[in-house]
PDB file of N, CA and C in Angstrom:
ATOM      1  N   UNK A   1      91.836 206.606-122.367  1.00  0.00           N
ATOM      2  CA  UNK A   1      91.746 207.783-121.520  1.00  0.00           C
ATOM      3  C   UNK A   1      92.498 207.532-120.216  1.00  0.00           C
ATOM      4  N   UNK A   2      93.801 207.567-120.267  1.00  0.00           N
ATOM      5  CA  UNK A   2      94.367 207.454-118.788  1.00  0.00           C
ATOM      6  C   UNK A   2      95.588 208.294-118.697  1.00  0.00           C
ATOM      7  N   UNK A   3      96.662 208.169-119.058  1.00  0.00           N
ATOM      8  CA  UNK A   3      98.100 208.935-118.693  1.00  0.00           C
ATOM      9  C   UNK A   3      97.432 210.392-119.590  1.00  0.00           C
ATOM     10  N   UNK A   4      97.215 210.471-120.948  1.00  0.00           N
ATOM     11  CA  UNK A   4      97.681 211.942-121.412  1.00  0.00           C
ATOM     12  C   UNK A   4      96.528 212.719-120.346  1.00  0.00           C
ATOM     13  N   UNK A   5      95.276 212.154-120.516  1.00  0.00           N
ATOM     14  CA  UNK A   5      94.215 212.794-119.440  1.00  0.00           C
ATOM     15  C   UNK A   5      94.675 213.172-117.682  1.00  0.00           C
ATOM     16  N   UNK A   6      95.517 212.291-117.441  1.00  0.00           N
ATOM     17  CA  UNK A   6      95.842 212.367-115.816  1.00  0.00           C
ATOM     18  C   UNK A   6      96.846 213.406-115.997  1.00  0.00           C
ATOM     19  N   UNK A   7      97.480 213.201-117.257  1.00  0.00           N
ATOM     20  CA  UNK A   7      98.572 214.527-117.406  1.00  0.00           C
ATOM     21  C   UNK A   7      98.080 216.188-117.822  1.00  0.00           C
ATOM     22  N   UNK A   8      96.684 216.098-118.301  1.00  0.00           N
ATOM     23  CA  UNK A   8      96.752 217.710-118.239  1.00  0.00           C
ATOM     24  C   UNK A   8      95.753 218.133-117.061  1.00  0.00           C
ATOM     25  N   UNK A   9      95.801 217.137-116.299  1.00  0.00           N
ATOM     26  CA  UNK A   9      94.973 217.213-114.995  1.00  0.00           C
ATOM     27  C   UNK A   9      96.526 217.519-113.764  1.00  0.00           C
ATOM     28  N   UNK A  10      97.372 217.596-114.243  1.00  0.00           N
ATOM     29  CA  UNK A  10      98.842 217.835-113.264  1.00  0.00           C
ATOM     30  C   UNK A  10      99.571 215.989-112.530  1.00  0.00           C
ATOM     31  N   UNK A  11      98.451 215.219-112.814  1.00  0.00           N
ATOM     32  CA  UNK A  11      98.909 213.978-112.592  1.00  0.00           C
ATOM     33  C   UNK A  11      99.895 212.565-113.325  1.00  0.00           C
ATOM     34  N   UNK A  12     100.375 211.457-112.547  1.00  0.00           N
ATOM     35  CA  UNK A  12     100.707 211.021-112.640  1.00  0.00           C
ATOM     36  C   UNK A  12     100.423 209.390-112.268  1.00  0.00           C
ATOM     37  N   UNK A  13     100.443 208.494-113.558  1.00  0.00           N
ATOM     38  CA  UNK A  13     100.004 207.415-113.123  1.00  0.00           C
ATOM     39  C   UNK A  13     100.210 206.695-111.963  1.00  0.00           C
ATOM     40  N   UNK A  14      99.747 206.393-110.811  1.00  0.00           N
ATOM     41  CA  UNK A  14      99.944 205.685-109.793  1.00  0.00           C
ATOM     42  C   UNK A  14     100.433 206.594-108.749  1.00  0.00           C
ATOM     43  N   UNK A  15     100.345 208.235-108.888  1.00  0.00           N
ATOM     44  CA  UNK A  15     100.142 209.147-108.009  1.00  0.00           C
ATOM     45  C   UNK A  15      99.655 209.064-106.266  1.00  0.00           C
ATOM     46  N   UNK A  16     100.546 209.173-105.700  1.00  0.00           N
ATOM     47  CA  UNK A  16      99.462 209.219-104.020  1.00  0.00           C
ATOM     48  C   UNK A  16      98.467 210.612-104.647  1.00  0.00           C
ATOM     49  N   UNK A  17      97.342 209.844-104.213  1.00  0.00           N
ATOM     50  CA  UNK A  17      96.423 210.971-103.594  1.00  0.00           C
ATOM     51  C   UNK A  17      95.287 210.563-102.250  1.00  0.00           C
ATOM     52  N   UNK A  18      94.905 211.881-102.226  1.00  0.00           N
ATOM     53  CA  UNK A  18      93.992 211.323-100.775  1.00  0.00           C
ATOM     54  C   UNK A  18      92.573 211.533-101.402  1.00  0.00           C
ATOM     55  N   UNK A  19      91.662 211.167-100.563  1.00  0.00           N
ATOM     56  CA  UNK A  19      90.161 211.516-100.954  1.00  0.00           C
ATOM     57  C   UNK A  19      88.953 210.907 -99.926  1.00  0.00           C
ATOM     58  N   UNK A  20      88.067 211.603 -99.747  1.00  0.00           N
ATOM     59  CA  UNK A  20      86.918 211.452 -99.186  1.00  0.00           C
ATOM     60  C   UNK A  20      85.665 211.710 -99.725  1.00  0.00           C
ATOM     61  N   UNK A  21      84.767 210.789 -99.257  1.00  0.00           N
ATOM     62  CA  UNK A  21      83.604 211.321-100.190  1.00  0.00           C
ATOM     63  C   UNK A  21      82.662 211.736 -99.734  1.00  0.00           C
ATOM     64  N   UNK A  22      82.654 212.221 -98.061  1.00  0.00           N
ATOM     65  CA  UNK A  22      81.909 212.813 -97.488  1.00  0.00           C
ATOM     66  C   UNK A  22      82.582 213.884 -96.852  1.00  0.00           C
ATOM     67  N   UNK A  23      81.829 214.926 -96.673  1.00  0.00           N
ATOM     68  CA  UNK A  23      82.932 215.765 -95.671  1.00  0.00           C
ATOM     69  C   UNK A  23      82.985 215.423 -93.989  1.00  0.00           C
ATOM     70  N   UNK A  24      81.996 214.595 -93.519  1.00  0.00           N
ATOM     71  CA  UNK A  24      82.305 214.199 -92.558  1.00  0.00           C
ATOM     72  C   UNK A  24      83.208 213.243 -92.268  1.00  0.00           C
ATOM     73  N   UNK A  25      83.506 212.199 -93.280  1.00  0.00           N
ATOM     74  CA  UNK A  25      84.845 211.031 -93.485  1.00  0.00           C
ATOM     75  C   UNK A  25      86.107 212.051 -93.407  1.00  0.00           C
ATOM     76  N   UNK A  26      86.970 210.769 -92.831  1.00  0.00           N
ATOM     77  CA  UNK A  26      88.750 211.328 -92.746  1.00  0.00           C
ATOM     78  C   UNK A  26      88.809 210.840 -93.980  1.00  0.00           C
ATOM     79  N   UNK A  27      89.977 211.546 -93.870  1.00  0.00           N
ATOM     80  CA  UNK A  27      90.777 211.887 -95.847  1.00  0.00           C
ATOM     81  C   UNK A  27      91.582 209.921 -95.697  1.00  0.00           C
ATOM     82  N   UNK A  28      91.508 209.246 -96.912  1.00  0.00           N
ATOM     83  CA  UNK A  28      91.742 208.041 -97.221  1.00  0.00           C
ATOM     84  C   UNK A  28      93.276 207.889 -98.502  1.00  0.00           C
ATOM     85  N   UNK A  29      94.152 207.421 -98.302  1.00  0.00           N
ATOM     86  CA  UNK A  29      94.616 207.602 -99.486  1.00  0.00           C
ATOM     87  C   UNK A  29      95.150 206.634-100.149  1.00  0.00           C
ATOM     88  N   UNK A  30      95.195 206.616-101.614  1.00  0.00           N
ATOM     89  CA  UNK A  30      94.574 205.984-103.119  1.00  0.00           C
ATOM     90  C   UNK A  30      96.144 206.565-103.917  1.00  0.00           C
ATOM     91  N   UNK A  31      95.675 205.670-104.997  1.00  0.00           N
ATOM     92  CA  UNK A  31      96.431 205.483-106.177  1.00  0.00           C
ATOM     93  C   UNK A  31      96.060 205.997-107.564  1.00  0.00           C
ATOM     94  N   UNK A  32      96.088 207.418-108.180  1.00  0.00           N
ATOM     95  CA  UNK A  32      95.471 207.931-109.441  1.00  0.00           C
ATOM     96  C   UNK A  32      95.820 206.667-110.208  1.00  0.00           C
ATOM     97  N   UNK A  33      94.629 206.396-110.916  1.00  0.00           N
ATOM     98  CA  UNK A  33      94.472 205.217-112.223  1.00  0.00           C
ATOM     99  C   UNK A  33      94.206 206.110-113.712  1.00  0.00           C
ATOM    100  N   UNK A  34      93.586 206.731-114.020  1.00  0.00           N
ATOM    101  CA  UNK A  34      93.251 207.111-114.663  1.00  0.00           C
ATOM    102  C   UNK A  34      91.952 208.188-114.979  1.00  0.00           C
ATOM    103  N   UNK A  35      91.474 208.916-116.228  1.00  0.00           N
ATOM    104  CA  UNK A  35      90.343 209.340-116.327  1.00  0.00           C
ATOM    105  C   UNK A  35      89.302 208.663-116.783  1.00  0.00           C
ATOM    106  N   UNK A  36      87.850 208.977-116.147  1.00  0.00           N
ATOM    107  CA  UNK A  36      86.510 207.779-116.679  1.00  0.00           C
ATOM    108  C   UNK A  36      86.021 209.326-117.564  1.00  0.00           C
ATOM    109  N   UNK A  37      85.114 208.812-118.934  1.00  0.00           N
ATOM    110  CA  UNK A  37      84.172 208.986-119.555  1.00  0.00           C
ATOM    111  C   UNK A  37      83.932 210.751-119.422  1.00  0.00           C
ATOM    112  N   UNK A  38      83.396 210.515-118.040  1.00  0.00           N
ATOM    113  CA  UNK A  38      82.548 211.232-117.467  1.00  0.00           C
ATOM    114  C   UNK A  38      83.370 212.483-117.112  1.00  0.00           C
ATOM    115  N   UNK A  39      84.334 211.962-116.712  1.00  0.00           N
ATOM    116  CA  UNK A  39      85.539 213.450-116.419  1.00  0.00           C
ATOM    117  C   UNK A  39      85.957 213.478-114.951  1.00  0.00           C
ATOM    118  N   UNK A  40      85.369 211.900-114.132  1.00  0.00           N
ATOM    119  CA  UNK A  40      85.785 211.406-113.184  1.00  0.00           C
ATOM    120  C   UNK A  40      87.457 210.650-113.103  1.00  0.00           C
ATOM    121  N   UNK A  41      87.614 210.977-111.804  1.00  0.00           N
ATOM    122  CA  UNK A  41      88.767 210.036-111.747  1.00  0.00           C
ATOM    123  C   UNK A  41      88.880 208.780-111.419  1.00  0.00           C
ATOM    124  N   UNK A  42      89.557 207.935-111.869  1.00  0.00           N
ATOM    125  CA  UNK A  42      89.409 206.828-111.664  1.00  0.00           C
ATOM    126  C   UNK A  42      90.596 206.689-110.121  1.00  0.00           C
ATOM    127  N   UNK A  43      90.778 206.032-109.544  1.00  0.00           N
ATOM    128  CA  UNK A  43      91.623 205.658-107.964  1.00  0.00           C
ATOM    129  C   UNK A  43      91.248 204.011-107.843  1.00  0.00           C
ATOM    130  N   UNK A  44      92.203 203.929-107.031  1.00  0.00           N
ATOM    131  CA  UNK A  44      92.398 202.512-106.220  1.00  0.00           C
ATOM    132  C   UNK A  44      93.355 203.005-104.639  1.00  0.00           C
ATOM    133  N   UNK A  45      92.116 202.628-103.879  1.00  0.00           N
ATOM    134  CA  UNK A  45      92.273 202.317-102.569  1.00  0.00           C
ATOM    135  C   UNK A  45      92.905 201.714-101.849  1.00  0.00           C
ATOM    136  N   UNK A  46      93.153 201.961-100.581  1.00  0.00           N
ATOM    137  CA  UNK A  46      94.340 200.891 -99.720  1.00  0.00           C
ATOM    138  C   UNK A  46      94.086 199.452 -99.723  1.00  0.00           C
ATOM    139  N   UNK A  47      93.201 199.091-100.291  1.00  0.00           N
ATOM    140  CA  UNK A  47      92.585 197.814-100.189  1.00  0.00           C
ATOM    141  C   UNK A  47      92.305 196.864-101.327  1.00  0.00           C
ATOM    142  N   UNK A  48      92.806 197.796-102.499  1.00  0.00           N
ATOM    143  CA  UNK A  48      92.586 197.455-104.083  1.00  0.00           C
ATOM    144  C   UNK A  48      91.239 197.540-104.990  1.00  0.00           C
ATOM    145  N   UNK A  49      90.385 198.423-104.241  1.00  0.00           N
ATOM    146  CA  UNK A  49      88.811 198.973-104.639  1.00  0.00           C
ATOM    147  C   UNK A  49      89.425 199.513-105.731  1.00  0.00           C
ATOM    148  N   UNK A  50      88.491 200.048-106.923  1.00  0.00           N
ATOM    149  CA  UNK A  50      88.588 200.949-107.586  1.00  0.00           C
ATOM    150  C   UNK A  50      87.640 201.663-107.670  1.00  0.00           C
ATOM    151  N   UNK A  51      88.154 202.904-107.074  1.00  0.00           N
ATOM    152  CA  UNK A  51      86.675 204.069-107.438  1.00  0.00           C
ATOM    153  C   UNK A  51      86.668 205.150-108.415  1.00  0.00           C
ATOM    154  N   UNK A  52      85.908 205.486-108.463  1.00  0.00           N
ATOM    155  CA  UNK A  52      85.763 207.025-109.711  1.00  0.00           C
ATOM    156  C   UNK A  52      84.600 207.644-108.906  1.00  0.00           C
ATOM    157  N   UNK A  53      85.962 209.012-108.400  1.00  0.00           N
ATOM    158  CA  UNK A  53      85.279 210.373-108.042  1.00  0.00           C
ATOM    159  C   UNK A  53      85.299 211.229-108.621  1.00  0.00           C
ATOM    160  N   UNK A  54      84.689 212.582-108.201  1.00  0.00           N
ATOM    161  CA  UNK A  54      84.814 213.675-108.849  1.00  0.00           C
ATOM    162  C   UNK A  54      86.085 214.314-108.254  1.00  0.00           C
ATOM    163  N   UNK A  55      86.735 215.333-109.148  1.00  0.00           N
ATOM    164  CA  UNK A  55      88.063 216.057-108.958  1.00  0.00           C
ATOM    165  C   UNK A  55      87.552 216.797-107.538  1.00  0.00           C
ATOM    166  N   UNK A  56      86.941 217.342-107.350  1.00  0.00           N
ATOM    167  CA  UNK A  56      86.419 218.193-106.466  1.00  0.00           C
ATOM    168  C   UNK A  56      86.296 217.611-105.048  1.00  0.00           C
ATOM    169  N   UNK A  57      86.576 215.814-105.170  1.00  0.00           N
ATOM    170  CA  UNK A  57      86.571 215.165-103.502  1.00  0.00           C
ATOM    171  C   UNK A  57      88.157 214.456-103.307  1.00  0.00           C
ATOM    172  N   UNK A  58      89.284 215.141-104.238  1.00  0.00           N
ATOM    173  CA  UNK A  58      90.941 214.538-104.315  1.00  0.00           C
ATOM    174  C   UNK A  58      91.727 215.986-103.896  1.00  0.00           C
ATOM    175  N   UNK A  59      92.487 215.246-103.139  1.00  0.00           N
ATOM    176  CA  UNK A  59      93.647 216.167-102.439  1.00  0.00           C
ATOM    177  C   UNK A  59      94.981 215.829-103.389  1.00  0.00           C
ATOM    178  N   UNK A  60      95.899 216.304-104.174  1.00  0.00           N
ATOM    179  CA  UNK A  60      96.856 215.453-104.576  1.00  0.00           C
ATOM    180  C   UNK A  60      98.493 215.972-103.264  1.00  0.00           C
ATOM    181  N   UNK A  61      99.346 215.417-102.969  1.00  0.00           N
ATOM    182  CA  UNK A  61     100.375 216.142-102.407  1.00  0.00           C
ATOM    183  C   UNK A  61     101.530 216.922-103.018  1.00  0.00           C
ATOM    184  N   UNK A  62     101.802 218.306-102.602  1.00  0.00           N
ATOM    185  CA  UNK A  62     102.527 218.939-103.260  1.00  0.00           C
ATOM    186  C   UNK A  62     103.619 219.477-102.385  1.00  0.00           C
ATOM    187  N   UNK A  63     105.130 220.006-102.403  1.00  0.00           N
ATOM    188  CA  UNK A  63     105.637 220.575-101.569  1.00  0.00           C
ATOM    189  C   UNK A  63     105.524 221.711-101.331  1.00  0.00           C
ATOM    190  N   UNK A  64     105.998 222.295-100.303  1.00  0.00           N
ATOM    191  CA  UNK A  64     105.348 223.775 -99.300  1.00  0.00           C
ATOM    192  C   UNK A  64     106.781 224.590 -99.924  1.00  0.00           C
ATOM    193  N   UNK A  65     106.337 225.727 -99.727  1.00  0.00           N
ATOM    194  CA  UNK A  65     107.578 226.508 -99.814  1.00  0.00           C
ATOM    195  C   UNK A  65     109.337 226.279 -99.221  1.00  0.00           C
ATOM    196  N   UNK A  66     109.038 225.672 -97.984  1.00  0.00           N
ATOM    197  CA  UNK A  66     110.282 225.205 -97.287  1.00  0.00           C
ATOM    198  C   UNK A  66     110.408 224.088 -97.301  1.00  0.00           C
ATOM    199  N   UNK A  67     109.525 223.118 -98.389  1.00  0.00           N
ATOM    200  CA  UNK A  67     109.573 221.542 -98.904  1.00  0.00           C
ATOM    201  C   UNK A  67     109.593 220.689 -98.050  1.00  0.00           C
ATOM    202  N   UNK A  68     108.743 220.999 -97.170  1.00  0.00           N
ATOM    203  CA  UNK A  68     107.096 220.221 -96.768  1.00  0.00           C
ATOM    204  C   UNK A  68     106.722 219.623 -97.339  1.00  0.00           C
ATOM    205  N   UNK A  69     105.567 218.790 -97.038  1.00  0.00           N
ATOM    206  CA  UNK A  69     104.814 218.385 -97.818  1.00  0.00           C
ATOM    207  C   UNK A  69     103.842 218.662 -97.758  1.00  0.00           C
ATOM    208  N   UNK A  70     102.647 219.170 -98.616  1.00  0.00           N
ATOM    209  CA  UNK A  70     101.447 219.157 -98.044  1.00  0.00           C
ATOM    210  C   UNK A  70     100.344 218.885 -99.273  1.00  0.00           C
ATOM    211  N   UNK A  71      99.297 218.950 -98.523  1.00  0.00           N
ATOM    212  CA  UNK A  71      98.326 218.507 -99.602  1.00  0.00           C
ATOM    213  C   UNK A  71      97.400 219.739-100.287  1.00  0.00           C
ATOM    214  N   UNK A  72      97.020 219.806-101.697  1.00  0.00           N
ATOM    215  CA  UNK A  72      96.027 220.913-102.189  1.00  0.00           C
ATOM    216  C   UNK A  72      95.105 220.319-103.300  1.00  0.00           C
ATOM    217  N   UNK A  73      94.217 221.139-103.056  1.00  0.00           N
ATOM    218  CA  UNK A  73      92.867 220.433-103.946  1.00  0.00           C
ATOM    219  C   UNK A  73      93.197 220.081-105.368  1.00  0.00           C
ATOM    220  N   UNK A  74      92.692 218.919-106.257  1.00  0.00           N
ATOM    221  CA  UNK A  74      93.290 218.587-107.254  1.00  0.00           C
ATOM    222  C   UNK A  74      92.900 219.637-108.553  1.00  0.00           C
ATOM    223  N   UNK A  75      91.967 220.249-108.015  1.00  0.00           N
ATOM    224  CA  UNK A  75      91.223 221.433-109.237  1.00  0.00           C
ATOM    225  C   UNK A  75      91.716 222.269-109.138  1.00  0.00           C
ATOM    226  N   UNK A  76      92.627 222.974-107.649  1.00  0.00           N
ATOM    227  CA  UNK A  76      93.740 223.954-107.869  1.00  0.00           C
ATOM    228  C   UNK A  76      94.792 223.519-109.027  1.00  0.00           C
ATOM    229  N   UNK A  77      95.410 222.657-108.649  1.00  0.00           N
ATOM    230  CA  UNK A  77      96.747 221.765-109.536  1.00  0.00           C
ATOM    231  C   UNK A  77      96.014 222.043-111.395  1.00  0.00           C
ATOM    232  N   UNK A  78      94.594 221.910-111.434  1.00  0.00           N
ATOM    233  CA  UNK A  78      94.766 221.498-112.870  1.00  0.00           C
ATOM    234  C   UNK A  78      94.324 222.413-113.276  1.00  0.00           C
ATOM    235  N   UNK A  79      93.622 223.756-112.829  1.00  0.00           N
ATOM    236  CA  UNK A  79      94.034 225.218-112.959  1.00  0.00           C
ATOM    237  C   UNK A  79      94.805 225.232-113.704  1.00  0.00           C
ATOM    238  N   UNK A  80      95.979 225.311-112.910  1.00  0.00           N
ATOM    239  CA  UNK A  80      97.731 225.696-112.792  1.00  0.00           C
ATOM    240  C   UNK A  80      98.165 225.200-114.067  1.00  0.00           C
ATOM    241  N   UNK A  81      97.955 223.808-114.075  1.00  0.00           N
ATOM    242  CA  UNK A  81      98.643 222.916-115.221  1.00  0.00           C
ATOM    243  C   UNK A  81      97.871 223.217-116.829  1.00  0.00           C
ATOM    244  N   UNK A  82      96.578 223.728-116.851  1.00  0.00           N
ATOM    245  CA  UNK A  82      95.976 223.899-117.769  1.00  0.00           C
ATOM    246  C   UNK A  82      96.500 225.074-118.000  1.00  0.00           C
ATOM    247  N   UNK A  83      97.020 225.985-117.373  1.00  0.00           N
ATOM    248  CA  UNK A  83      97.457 227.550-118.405  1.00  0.00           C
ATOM    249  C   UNK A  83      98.884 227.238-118.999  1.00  0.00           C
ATOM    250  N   UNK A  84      99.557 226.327-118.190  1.00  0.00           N
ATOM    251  CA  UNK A  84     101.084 226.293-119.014  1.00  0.00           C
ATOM    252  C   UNK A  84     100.836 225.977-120.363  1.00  0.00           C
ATOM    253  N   UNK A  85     100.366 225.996-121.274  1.00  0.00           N
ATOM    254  CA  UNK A  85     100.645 225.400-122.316  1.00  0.00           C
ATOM    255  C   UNK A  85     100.163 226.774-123.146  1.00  0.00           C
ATOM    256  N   UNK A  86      99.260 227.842-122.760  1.00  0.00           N
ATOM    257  CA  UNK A  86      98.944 229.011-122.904  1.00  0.00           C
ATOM    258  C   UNK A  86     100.299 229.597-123.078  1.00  0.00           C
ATOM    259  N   UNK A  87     101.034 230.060-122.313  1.00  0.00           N
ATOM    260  CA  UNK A  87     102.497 230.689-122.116  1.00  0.00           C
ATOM    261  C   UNK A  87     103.411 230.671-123.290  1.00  0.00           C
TER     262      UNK A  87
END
C-alpha cells in the first residue's frame, strides 16, 4: 500500500507536504511515504520521525493561477484526482 494508493490520493512518493496536528501548532513540513491500513497517511518529518495522520491534518503544495505556490487541503486534491478517471 504505498505509490498506487498515494497516487489516487493526487500524490507522490516523497512529496513536500505540510501538516499539523493541532490547530493551535504551526504547519511542519514532511515527506509523503505512503498509505497505512487505516486510510492514514504515512509522512516523515524534518527530523526522520515517521508519522501517520489523517488526510484531513495535510496541506499538499500546488501552483496558484499566476504560478505561485501555494498550499491546499489534501482532501481537496483527492476530490479532484478521484473524478478523473470518471471522464
Amino acid at each position: 500500500m504505498s505509490e498506487q494508493d498515494l497516487a489516487r490520493l493526487g500524490l507522490r512518493i516523497r512529496e513536500t507536504i505540510r501538516f499539523r496536528r493541532r490547530t493551535t501548532e504551526r504547519w511542519a513540513t514532511a515527506r509523503a511515504l505512503g498509505v497505512e491500513t487505516d486510510g492514514s497517511i504515512r509522512i516523515a518529518d524534518g527530523r526522520g520521525a515517521v508519522l501517520s495522520l489523517p488526510a484531513a491534518s495535510i496541506e499538499v503544495s500546488v501552483s496558484g493561477p499566476r504560478g505561485a505556490a501555494r498550499w491546499e487541503p489534501l482532501e481537496a486534491r483527492a476530490a479532484r484526482t478521484e473524478q478523473l478517471p470518471l471522464l
